[in-house]
Protein backbone atom coordinates (compact mmCIF):
# COMPACT_ATOMS: atom_id res chain seq x y z
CA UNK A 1 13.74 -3.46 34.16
CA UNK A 2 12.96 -6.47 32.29
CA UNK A 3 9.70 -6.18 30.04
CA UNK A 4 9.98 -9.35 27.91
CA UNK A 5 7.65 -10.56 29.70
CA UNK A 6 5.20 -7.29 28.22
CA UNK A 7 2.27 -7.37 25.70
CA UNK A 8 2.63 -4.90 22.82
CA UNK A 9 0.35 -2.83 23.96
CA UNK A 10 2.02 -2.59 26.81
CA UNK A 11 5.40 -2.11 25.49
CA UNK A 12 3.60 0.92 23.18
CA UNK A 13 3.06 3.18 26.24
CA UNK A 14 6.77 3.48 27.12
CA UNK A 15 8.47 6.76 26.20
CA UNK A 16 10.42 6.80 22.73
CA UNK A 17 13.80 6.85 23.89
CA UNK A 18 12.77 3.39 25.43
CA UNK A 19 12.83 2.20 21.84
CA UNK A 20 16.06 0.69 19.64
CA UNK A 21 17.40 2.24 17.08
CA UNK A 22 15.73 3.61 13.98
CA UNK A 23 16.19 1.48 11.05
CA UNK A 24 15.38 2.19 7.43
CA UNK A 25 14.01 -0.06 4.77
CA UNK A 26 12.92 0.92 1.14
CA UNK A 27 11.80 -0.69 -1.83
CA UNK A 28 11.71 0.53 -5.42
CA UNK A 29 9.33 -0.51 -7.85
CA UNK A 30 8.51 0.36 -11.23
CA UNK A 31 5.29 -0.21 -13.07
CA UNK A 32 6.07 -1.52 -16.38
CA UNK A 33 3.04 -0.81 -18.64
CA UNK A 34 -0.32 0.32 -18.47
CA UNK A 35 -2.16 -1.96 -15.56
CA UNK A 36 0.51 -4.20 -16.18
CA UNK A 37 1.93 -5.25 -11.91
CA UNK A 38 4.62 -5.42 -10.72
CA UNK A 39 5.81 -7.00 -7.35
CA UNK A 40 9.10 -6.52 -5.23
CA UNK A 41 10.36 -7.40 -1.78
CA UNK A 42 12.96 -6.16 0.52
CA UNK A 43 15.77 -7.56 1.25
CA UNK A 44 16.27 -6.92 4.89
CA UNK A 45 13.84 -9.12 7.41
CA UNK A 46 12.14 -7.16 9.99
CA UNK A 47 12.13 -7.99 13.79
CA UNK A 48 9.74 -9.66 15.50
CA UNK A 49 7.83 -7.74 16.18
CA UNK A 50 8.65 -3.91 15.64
CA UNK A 51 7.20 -0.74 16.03
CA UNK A 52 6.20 1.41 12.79
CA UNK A 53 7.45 4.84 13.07
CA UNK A 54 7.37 6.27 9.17
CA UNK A 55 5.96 5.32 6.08
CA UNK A 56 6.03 6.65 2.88
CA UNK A 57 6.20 7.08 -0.98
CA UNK A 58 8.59 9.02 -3.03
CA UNK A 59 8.16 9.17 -6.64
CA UNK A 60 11.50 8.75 -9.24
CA UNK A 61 9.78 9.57 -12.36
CA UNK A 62 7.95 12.72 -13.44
CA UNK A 63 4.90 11.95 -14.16
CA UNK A 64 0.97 13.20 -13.86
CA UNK A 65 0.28 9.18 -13.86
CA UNK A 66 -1.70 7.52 -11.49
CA UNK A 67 -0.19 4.75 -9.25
CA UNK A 68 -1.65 2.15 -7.48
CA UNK A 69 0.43 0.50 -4.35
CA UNK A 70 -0.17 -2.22 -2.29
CA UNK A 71 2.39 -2.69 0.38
CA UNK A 72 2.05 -6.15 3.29
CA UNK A 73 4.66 -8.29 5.04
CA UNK A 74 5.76 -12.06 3.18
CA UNK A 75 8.28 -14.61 3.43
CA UNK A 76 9.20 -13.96 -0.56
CA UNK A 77 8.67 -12.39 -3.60
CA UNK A 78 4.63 -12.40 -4.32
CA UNK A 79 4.36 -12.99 -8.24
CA UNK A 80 0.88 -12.51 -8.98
CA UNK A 81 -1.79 -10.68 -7.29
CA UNK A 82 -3.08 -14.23 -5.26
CA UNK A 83 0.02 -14.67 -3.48
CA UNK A 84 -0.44 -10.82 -2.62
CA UNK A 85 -3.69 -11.22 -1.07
CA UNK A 86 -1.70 -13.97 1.21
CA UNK A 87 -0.02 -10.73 2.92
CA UNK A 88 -0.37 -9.67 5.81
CA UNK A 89 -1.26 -5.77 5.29
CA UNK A 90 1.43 -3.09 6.69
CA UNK A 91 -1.32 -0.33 7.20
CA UNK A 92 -4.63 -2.35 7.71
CA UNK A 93 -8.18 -0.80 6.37
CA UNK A 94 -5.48 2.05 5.03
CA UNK A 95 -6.32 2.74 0.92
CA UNK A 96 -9.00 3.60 -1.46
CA UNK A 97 -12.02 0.89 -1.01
CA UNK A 98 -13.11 1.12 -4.09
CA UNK A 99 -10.26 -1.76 -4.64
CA UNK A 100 -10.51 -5.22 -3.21
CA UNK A 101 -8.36 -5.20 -1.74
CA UNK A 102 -7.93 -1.86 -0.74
CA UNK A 103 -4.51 0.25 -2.60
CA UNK A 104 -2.99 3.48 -1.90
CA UNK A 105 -4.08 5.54 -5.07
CA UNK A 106 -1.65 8.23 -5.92
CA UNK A 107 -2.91 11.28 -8.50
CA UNK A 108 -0.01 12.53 -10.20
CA UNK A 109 2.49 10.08 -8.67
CA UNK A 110 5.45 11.58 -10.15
CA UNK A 111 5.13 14.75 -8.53
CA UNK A 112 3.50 13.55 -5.41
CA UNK A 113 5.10 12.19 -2.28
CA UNK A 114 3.17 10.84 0.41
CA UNK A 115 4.45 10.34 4.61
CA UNK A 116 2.85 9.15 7.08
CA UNK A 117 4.47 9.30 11.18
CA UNK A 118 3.03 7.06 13.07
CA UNK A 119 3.89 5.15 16.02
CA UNK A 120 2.56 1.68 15.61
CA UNK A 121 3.25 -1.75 17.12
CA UNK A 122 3.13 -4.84 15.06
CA UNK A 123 3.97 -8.54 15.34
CA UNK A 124 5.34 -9.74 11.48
CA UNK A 125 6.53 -13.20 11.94
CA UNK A 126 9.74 -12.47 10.91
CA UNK A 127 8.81 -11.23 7.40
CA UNK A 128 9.97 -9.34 4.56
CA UNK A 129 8.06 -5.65 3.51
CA UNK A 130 6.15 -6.68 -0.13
CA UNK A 131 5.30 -4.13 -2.32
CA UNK A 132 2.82 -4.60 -5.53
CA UNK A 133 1.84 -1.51 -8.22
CA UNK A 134 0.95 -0.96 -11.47
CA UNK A 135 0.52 2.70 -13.24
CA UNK A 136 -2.15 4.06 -15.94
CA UNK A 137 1.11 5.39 -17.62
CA UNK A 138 3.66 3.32 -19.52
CA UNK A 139 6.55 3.64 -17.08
CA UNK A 140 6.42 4.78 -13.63
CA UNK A 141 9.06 4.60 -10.60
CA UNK A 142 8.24 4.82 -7.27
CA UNK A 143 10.01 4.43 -3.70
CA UNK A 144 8.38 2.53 -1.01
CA UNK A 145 10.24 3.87 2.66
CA UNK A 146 9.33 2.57 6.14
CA UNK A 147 11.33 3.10 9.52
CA UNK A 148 10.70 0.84 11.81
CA UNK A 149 12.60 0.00 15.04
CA UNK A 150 12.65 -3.42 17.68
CA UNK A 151 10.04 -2.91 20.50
CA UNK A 152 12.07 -2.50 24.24
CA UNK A 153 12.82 -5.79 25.88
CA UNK A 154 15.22 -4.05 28.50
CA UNK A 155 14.54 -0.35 30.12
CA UNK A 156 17.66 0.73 32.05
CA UNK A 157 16.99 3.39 34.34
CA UNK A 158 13.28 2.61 34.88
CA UNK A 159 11.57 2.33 38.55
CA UNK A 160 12.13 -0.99 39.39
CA UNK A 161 15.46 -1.67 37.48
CA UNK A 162 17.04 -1.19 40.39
CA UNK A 163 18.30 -3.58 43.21
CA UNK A 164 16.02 -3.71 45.87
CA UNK A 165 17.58 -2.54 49.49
């Protein structure tokens, strides 16, 4: 059965195997200094639009640092925190509010990882995943992961699909 045609929404309530494949994307990032930021952006463009399966944070340094991570979707590389706010945020009203706007705060990012499953649809535009974070320590390396996959635009199988008669 064709479901083009379908909402998101829509398109959500179909079983998982419905879905394409599961693809990977990650982004490393190192904060350079104390509160100094630093930006980076994947390489790899995600569909349009996608469902959100996995996200998470793995740390490459051992550290008890603090980290501070703001992840959204651009077109290219943000390089300052104003053409960050232009992003459109990955997990929105997800962080500590205490920031404007709000950041994933990590105690003791070096020894900390941090998933989250989820099963999420989202329109991007076509963009790139855009990571920003700074540190309270000196050096700090972290891993940005999502998996994502294309939302169904064909379900083989399905009531209907078939040829009427």
């Amino acid at each position: 059965m064709d479901v083009t045609s379908w909402n998101i929404a829509s398109k959500m309530k179909l079983p998982d195997h419905c879905f394409g494949n599961r693809q990977a994307i990650s982004v490393q990032i190192k904060a350079v200094g104390i509160g100094v930021m630093d930006w980076r952006i994947s390489s790899i463009v995600l569909p349009d639009p996608f469902c959100l399966w996995e996200f998470g944070i793995l740390p490459l340094t051992l550290d008890t640092s603090k980290a501070y991570i703001r992840v959204g979707l651009l077109n290219a590389l943000p390089g300052n925190e104003a053409a960050m706010n232009l992003a459109t945020p990955l997990l929105p009203n997800f962080g500590n509010i205490a920031f404007t706007p709000p950041r994933i705060a990590m105690a003791d990012a070096g020894y900390n990882t941090f998933q989250i499953r989820l099963r999420k649809g989202m329109v991007t535009g076509a963009k790139k995943v855009a990571v920003e974070c700074y540190s309270d320590a000196v050096e700090l390396k972290v891993q940005l992961y999502i998996v994502y996959s294309e939302l169904p635009t064909l379900v083989p199988g399905w009531p209907g699909a078939w040829p009427a008669g």
